[in-house]
Protein backbone atom coordinates (compact mmCIF):
# COMPACT_ATOMS: atom_id res chain seq x y z
CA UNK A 1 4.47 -33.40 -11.38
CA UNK A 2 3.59 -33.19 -7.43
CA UNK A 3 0.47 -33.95 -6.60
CA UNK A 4 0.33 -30.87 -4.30
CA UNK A 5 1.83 -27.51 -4.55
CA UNK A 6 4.81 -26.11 -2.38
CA UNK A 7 3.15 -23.24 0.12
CA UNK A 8 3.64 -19.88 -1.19
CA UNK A 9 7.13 -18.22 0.42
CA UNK A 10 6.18 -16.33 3.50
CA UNK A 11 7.32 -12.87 2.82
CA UNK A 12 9.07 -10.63 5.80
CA UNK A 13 6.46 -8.50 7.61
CA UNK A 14 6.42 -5.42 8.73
CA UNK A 15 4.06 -3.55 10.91
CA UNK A 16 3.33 -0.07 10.68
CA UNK A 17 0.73 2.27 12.53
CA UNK A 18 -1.47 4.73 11.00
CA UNK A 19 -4.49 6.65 11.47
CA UNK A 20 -7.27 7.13 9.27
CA UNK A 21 -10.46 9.21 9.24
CA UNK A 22 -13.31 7.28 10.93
CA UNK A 23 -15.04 6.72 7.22
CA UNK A 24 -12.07 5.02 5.99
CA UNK A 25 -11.59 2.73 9.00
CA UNK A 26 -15.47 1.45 8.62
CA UNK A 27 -15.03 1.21 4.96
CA UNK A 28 -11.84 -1.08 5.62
CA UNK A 29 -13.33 -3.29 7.70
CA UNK A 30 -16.54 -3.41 5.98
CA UNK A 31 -14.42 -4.32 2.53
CA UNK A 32 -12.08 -6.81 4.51
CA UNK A 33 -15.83 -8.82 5.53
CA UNK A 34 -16.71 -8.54 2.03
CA UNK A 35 -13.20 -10.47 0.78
CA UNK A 36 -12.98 -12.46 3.49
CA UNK A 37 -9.75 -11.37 3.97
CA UNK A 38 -8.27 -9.64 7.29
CA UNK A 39 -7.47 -5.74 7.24
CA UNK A 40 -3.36 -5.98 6.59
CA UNK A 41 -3.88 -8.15 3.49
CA UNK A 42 -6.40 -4.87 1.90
CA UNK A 43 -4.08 -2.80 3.13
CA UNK A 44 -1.07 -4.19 1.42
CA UNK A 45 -2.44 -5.42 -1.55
CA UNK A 46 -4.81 -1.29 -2.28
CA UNK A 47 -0.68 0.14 -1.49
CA UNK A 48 0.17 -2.36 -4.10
CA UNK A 49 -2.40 -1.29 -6.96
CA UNK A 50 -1.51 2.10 -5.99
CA UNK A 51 2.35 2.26 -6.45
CA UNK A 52 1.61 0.16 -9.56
CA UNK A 53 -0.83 2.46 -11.01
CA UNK A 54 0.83 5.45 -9.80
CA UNK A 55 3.19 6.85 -13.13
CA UNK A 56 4.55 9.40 -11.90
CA UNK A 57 5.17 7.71 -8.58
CA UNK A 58 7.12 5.18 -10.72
CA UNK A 59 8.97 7.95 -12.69
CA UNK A 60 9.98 9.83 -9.39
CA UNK A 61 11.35 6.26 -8.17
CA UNK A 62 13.69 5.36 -10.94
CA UNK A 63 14.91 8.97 -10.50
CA UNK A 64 16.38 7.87 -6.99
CA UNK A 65 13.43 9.37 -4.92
CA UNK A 66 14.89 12.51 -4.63
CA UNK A 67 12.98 14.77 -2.51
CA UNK A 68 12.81 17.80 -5.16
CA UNK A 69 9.10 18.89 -5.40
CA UNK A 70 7.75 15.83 -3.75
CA UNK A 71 4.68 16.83 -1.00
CA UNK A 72 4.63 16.20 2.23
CA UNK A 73 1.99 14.17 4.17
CA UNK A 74 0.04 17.38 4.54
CA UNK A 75 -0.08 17.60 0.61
CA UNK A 76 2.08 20.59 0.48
CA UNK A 77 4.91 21.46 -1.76
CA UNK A 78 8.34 21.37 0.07
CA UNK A 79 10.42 22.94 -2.65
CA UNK A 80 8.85 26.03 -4.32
């Protein structure tokens, strides 16, 4: 048995942009101080918990992700 452990496998980034009420943005960085951890990694890993929590995310997933009665970013209903 090694004496030291292999480095975890770098995963592929990506970057993405979004914007965020101004409560949200001081609660991010304010959490990311707390963790000592930098904003992408809360980011990530709260998406994580929340497409793991999320059952009927999961359910709507397996069905292909079809777009039938899914909301848009404004939270309304596309198909009525």
């Amino acid at each position: 048995m090694p004496i030291l452990k292999a480095p975890p496998k770098q995963l592929k980034n990506a970057t993405i942009q979004v914007r965020v009420e101004e409560s949200i943005k001081l609660n991010l960085e304010s959490y990311s101080r707390f963790i000592g951890a930098n904003h992408a990694y809360v980011v990530s890993e709260a998406l994580k918990l929340l497409f793991k929590k999320d059952d009927d995310f999961k359910q709507w997933l397996q069905g292909g992700g079809n777009d039938d009665g899914h909301k848009d970013n404004r939270g309304v209903s596309q198909v009525e």
